[in-house]
PDB file of N, CA and C in Angstrom:
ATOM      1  N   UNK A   1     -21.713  57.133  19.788  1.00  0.00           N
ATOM      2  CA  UNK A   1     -20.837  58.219  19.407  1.00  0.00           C
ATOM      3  C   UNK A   1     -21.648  59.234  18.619  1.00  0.00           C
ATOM      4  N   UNK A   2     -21.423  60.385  18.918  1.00  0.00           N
ATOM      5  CA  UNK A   2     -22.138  62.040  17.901  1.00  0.00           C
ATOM      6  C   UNK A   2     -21.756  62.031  16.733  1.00  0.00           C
ATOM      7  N   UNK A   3     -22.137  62.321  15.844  1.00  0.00           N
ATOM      8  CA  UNK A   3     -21.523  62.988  14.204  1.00  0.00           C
ATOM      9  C   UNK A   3     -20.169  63.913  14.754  1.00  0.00           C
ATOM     10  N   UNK A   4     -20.327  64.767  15.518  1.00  0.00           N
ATOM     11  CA  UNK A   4     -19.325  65.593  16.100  1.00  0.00           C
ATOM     12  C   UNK A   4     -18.211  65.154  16.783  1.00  0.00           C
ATOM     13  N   UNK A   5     -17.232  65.486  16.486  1.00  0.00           N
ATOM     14  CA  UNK A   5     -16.143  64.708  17.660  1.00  0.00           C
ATOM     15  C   UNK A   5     -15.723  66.099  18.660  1.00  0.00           C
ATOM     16  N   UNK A   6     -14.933  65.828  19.847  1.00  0.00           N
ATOM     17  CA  UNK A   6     -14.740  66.956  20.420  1.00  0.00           C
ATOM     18  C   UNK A   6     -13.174  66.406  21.575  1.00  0.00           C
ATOM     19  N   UNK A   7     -12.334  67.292  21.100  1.00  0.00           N
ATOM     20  CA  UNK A   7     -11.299  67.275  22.435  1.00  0.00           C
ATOM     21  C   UNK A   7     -11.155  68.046  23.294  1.00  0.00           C
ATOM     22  N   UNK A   8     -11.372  67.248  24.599  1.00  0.00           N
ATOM     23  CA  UNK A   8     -11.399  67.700  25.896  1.00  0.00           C
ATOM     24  C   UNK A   8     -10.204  67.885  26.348  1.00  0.00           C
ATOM     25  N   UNK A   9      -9.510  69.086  26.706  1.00  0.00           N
ATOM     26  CA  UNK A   9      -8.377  69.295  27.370  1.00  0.00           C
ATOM     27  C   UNK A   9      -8.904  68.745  29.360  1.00  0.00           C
ATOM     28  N   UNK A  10      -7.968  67.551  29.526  1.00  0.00           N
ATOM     29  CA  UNK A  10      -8.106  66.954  30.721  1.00  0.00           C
ATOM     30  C   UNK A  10      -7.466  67.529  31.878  1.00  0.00           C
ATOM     31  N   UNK A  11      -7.596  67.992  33.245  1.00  0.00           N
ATOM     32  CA  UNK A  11      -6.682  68.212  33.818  1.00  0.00           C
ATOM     33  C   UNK A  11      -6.889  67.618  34.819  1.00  0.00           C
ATOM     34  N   UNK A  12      -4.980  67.209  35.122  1.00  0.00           N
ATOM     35  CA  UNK A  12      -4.874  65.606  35.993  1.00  0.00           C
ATOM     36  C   UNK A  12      -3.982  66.097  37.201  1.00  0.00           C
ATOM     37  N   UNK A  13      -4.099  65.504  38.305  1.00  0.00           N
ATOM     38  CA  UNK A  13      -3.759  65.533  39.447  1.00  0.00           C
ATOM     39  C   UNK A  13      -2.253  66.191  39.509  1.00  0.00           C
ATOM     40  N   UNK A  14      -1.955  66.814  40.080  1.00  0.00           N
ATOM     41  CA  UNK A  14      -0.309  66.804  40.805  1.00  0.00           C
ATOM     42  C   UNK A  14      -0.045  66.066  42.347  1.00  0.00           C
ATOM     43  N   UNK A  15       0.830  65.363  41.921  1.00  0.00           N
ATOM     44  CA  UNK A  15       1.289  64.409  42.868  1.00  0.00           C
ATOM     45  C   UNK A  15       0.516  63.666  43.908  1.00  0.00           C
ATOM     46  N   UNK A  16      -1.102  63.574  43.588  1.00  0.00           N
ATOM     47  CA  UNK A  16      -1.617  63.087  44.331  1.00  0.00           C
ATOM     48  C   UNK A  16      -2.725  62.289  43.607  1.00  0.00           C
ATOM     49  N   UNK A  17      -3.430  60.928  43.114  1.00  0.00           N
ATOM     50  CA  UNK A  17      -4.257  60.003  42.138  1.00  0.00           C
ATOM     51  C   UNK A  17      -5.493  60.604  43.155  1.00  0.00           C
ATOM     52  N   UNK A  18      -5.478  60.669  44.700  1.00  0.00           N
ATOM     53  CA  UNK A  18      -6.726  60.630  45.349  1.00  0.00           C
ATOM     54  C   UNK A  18      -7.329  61.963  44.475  1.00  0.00           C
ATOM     55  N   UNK A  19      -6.850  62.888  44.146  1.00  0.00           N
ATOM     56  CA  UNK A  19      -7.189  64.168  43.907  1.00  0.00           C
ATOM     57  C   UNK A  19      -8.057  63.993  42.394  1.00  0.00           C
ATOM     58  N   UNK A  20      -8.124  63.209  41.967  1.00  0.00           N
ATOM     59  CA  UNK A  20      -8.810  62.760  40.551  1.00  0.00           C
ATOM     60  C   UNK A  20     -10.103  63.387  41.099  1.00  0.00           C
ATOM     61  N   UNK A  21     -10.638  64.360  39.849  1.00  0.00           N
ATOM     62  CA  UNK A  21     -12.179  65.178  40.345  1.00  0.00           C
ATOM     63  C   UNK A  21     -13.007  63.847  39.273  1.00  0.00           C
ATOM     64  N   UNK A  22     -14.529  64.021  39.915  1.00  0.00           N
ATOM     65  CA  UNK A  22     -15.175  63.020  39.228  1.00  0.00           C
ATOM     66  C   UNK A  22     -15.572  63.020  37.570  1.00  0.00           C
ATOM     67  N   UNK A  23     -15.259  64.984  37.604  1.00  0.00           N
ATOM     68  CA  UNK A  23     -15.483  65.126  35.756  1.00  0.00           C
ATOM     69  C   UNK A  23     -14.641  64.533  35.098  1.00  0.00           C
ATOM     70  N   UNK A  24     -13.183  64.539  35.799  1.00  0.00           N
ATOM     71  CA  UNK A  24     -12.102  63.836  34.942  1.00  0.00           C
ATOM     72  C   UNK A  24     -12.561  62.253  34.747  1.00  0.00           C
ATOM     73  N   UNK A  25     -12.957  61.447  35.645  1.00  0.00           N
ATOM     74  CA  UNK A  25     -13.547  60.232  35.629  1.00  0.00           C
ATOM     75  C   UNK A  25     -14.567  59.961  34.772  1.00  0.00           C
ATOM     76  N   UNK A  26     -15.495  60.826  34.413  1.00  0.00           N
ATOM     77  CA  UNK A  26     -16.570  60.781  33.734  1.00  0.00           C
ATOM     78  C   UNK A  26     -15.933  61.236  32.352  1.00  0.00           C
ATOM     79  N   UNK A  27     -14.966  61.641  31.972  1.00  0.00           N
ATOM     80  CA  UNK A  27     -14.319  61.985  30.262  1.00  0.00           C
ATOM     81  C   UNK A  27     -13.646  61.350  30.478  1.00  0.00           C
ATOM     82  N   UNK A  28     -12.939  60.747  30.981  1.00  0.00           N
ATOM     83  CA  UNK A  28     -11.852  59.722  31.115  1.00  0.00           C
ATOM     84  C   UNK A  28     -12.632  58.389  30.291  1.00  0.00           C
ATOM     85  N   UNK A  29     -13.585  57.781  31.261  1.00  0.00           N
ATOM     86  CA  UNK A  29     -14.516  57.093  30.722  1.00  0.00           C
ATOM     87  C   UNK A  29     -15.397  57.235  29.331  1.00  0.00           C
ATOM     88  N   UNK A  30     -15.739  57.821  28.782  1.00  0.00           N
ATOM     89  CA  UNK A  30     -16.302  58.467  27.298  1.00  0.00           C
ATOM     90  C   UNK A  30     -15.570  58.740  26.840  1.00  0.00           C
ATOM     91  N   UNK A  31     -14.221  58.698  26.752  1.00  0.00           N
ATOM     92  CA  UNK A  31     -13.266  59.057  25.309  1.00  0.00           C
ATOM     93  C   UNK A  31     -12.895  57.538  24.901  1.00  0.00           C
ATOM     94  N   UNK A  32     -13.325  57.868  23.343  1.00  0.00           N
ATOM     95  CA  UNK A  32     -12.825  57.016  22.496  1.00  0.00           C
ATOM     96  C   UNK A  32     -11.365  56.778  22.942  1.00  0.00           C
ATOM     97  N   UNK A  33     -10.162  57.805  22.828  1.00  0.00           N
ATOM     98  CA  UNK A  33      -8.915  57.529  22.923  1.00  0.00           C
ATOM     99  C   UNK A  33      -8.300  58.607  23.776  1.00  0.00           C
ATOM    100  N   UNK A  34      -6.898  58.528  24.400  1.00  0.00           N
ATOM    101  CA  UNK A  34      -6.596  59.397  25.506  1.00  0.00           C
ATOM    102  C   UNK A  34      -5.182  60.316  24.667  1.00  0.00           C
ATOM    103  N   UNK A  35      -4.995  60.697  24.773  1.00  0.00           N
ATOM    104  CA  UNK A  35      -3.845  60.879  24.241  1.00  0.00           C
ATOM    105  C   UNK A  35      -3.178  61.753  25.461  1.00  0.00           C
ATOM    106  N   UNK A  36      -1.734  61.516  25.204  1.00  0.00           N
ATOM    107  CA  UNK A  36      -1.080  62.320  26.491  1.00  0.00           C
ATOM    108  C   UNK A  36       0.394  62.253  26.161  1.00  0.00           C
ATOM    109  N   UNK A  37       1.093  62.953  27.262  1.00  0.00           N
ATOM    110  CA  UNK A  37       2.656  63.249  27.446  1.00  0.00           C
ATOM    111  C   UNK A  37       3.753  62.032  27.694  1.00  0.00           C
ATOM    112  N   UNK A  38       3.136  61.544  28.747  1.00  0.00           N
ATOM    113  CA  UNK A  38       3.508  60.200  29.260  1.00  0.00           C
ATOM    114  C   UNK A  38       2.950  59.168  29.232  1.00  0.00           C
ATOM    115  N   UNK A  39       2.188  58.163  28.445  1.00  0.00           N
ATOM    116  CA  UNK A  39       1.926  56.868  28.666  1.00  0.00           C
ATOM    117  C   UNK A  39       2.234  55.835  29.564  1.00  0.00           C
ATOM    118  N   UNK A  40       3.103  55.736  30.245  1.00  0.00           N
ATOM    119  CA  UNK A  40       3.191  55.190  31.271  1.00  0.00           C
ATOM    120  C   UNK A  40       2.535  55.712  32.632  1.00  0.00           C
ATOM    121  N   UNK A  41       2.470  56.916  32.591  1.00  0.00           N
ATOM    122  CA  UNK A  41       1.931  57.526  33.636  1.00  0.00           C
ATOM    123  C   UNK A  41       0.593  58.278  33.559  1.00  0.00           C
ATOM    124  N   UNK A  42       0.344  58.001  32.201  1.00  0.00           N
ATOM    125  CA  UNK A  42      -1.072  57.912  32.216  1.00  0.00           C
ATOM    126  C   UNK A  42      -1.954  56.775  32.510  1.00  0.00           C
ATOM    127  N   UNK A  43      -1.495  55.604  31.553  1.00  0.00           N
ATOM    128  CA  UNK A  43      -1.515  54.143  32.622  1.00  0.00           C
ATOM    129  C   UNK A  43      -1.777  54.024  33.559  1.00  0.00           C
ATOM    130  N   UNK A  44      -1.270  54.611  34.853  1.00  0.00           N
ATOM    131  CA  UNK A  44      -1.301  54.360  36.069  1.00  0.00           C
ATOM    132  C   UNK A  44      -3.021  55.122  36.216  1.00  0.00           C
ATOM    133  N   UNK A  45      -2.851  56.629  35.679  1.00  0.00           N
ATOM    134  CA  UNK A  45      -3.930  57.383  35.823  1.00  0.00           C
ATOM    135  C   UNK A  45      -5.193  56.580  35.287  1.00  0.00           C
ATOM    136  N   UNK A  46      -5.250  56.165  34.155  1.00  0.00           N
ATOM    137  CA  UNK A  46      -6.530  55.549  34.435  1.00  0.00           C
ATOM    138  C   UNK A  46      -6.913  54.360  35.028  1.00  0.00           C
ATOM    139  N   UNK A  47      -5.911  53.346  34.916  1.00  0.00           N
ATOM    140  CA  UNK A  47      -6.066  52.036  35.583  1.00  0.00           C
ATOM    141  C   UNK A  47      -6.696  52.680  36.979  1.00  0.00           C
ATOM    142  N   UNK A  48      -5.700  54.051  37.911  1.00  0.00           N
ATOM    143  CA  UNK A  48      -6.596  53.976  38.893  1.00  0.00           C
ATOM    144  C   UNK A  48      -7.850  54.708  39.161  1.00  0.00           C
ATOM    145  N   UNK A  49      -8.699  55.006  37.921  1.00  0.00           N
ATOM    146  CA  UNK A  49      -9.964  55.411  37.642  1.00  0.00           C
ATOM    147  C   UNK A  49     -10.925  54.403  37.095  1.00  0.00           C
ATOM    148  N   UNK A  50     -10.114  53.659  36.248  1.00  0.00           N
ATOM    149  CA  UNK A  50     -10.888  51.824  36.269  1.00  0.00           C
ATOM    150  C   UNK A  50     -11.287  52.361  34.756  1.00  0.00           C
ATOM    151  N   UNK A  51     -10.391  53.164  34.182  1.00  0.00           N
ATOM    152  CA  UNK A  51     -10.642  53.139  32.699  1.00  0.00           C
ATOM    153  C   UNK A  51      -9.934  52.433  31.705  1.00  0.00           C
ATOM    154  N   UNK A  52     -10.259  51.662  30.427  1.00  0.00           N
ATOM    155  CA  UNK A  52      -9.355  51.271  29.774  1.00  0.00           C
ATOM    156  C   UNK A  52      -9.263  51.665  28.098  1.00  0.00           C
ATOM    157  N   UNK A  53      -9.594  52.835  28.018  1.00  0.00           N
ATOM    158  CA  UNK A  53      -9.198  53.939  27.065  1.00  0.00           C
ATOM    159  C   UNK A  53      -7.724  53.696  25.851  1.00  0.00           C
ATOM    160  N   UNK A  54      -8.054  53.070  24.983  1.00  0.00           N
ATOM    161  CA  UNK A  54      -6.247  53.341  24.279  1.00  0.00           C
ATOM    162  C   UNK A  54      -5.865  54.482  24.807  1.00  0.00           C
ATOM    163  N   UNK A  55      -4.441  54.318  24.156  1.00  0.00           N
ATOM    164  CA  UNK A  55      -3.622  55.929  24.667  1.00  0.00           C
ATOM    165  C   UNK A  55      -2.516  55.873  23.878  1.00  0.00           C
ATOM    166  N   UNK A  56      -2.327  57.290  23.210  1.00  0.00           N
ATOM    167  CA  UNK A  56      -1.340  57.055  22.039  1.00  0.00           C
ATOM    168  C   UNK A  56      -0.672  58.276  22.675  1.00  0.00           C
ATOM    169  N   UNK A  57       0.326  58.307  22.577  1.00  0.00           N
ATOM    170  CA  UNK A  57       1.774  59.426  22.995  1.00  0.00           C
ATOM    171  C   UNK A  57       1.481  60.895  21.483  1.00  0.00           C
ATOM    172  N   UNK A  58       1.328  61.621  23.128  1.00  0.00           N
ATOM    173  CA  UNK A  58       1.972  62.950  22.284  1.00  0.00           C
ATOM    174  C   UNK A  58       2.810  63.830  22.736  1.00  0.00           C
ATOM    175  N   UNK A  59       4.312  63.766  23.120  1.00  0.00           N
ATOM    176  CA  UNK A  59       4.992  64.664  22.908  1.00  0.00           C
ATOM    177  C   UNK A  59       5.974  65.504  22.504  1.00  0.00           C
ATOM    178  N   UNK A  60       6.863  66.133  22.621  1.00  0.00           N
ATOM    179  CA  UNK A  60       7.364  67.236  21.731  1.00  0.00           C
ATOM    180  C   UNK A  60       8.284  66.733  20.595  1.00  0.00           C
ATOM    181  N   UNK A  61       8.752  65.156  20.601  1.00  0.00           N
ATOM    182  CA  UNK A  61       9.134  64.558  19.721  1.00  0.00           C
ATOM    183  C   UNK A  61       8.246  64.132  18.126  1.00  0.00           C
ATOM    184  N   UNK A  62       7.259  64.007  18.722  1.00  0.00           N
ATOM    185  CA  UNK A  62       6.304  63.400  18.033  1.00  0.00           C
ATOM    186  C   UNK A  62       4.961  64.333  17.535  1.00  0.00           C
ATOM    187  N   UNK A  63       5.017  65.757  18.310  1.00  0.00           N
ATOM    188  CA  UNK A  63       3.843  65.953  18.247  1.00  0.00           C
ATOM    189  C   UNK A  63       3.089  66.677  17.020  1.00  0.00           C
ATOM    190  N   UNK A  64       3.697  66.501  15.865  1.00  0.00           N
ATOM    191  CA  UNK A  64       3.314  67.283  14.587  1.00  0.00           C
ATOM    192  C   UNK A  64       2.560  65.747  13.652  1.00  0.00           C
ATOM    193  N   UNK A  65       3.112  65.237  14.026  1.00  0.00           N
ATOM    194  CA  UNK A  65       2.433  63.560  13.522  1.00  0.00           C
ATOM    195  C   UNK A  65       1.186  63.203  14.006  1.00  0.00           C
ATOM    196  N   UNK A  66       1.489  63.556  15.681  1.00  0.00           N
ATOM    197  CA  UNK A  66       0.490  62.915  16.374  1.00  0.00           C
ATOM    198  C   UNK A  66      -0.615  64.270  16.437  1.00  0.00           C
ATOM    199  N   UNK A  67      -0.270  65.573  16.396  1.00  0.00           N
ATOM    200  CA  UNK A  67      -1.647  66.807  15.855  1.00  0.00           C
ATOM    201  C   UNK A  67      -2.056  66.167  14.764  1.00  0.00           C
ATOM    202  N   UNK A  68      -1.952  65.728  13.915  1.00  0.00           N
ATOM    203  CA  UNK A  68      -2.655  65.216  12.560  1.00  0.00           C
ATOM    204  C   UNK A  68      -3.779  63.980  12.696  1.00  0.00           C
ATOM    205  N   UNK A  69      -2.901  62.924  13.662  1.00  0.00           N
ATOM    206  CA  UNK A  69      -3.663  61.555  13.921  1.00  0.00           C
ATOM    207  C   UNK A  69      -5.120  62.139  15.390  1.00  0.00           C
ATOM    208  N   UNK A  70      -4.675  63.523  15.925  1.00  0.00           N
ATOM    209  CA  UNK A  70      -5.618  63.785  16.600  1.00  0.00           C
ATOM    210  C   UNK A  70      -6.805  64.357  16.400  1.00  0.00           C
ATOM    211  N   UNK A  71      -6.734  65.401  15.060  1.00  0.00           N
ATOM    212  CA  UNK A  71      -7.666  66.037  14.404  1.00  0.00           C
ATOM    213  C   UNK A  71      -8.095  65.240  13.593  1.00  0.00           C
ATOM    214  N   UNK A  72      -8.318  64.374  12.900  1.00  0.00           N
ATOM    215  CA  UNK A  72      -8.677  63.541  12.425  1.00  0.00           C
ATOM    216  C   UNK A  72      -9.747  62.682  13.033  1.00  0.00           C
ATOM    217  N   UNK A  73      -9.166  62.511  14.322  1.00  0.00           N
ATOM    218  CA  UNK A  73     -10.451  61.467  15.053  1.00  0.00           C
ATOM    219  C   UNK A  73     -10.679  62.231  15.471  1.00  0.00           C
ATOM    220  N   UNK A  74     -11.000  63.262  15.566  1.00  0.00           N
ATOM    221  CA  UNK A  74     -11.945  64.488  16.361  1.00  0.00           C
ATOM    222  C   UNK A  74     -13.000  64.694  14.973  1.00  0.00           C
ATOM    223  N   UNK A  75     -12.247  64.927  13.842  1.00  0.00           N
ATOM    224  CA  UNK A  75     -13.060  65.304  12.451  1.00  0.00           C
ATOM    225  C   UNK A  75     -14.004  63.974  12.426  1.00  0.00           C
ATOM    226  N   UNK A  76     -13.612  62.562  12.789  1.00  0.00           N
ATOM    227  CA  UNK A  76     -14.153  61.259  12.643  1.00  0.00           C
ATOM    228  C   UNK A  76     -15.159  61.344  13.926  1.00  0.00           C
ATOM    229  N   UNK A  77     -15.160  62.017  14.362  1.00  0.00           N
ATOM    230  CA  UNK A  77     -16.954  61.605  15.578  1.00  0.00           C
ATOM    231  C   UNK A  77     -16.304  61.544  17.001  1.00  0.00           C
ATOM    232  N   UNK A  78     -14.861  61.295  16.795  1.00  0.00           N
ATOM    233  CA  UNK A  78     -14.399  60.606  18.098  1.00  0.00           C
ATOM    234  C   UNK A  78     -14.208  61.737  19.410  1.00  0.00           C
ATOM    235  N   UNK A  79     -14.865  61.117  20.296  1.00  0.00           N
ATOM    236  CA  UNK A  79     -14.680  62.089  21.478  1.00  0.00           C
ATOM    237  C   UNK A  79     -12.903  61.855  22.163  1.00  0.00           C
ATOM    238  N   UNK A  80     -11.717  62.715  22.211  1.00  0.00           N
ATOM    239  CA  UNK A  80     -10.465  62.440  22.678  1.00  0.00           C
ATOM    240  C   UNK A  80     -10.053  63.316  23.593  1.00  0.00           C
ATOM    241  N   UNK A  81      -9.662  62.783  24.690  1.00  0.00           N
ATOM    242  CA  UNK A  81      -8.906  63.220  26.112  1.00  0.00           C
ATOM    243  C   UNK A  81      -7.322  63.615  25.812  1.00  0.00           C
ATOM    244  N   UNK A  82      -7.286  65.220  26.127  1.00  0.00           N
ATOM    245  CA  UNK A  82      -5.804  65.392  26.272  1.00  0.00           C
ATOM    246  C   UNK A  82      -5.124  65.338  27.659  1.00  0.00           C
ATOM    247  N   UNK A  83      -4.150  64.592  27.466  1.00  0.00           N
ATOM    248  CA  UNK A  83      -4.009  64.838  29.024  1.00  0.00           C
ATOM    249  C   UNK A  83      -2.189  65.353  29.245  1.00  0.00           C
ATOM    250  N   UNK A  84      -1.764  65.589  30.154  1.00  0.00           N
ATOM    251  CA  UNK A  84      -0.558  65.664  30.243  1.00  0.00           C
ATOM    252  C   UNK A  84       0.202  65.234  31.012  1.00  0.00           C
ATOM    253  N   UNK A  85       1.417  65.281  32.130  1.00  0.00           N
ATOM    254  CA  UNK A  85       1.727  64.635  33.292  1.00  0.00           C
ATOM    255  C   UNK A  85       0.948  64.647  34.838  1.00  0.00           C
ATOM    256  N   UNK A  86       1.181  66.044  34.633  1.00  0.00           N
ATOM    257  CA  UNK A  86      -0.112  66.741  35.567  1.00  0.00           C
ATOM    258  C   UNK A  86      -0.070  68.101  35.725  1.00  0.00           C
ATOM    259  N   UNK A  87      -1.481  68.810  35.824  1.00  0.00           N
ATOM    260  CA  UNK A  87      -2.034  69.703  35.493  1.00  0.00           C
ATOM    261  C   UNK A  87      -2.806  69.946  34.673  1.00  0.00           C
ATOM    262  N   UNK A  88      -3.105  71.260  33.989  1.00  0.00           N
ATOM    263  CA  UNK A  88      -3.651  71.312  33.012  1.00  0.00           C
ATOM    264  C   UNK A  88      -2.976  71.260  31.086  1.00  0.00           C
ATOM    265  N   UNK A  89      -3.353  70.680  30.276  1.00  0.00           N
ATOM    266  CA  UNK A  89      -2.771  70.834  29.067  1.00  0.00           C
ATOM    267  C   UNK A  89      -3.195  72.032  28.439  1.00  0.00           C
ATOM    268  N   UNK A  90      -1.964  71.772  27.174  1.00  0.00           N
ATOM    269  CA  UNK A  90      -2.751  72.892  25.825  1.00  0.00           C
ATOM    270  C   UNK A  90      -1.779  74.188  25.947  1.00  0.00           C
ATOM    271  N   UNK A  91      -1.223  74.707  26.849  1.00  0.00           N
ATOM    272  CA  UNK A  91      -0.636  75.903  27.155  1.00  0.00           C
ATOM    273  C   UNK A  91       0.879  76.094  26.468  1.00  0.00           C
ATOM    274  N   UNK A  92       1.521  75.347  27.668  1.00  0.00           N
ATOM    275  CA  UNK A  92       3.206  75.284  27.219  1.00  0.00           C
ATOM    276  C   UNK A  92       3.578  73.871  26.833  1.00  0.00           C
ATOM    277  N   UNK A  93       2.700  73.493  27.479  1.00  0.00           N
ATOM    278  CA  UNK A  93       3.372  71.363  27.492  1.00  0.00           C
ATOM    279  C   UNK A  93       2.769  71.014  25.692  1.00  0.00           C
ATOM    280  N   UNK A  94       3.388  69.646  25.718  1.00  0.00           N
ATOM    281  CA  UNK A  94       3.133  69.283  24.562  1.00  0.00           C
ATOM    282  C   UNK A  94       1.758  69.235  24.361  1.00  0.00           C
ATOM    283  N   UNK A  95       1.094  69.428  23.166  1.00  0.00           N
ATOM    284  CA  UNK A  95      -0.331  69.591  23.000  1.00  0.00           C
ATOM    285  C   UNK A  95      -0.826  70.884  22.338  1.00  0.00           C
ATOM    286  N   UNK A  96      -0.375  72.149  22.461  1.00  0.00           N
ATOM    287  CA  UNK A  96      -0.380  73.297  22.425  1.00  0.00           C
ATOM    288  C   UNK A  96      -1.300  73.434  20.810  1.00  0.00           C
ATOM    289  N   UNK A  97      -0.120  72.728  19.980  1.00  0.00           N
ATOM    290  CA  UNK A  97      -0.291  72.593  18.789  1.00  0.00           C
ATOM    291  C   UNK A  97      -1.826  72.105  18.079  1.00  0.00           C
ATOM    292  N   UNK A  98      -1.616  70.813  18.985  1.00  0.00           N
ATOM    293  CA  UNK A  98      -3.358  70.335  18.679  1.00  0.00           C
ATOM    294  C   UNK A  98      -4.517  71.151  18.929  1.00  0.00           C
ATOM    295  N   UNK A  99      -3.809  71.285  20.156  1.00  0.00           N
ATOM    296  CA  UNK A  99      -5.256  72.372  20.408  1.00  0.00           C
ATOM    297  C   UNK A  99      -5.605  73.915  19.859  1.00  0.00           C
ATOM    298  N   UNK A 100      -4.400  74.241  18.972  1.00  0.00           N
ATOM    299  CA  UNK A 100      -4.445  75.295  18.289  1.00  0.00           C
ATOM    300  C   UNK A 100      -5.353  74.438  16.739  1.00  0.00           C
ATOM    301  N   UNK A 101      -4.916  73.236  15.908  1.00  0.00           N
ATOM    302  CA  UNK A 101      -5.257  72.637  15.291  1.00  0.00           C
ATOM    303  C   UNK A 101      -6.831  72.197  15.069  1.00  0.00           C
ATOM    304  N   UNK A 102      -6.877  71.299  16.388  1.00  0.00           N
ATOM    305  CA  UNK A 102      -9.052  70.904  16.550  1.00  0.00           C
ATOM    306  C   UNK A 102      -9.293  72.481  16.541  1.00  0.00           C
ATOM    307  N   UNK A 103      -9.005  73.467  16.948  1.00  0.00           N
ATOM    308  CA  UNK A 103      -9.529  74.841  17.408  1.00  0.00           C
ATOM    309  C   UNK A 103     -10.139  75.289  15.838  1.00  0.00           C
TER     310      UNK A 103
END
């Protein structure tokens, strides 16, 4: 792990797992922790990339708790994957916040 931590805004397939690009596989794999919208359906996403990454929930219920627990392990060295249901994060979906936050 770097002195530096860094979050990678991930962007994940729509309606299709074959469509996984290999960069996503390769940060998928190197993050300390994943964080995302859906946990269950991120689950699926990495199991079928053959990653086994924790993954802690971030969304719009939660996500002023979970911006805090994310900048933190970014401030701590930790490299962390945002991800969302599918597409890209950070914009409108939950996350926005964090990534205004690590920013």
């Amino acid at each position: 792990m770097s002195d530096r931590g860094r979050l990678v805004l991930c962007a994940t397939p729509i309606g299709n797992l074959a469509d996984v690009s290999e960069r996503l596989r390769t940060t998928l794999a190197q993050a300390d922790v994943v964080y995302a919208e859906d946990t269950r359906r991120t689950a699926i996403l990495l199991a079928h990339v053959g990653v086994s990454a924790p993954i802690r929930s971030l969304f719009v219920g939660n996500e002023e708790l979970r911006t805090e627990e994310l900048v933190k392990a970014v401030l701590d060295g930790k490299i962390v994957a945002l991800v969302t249901d599918a597409g890209m994060p950070g914009i409108s979906d939950p996350g926005a916040a964090a990534v205004r936050r690590a920013r």
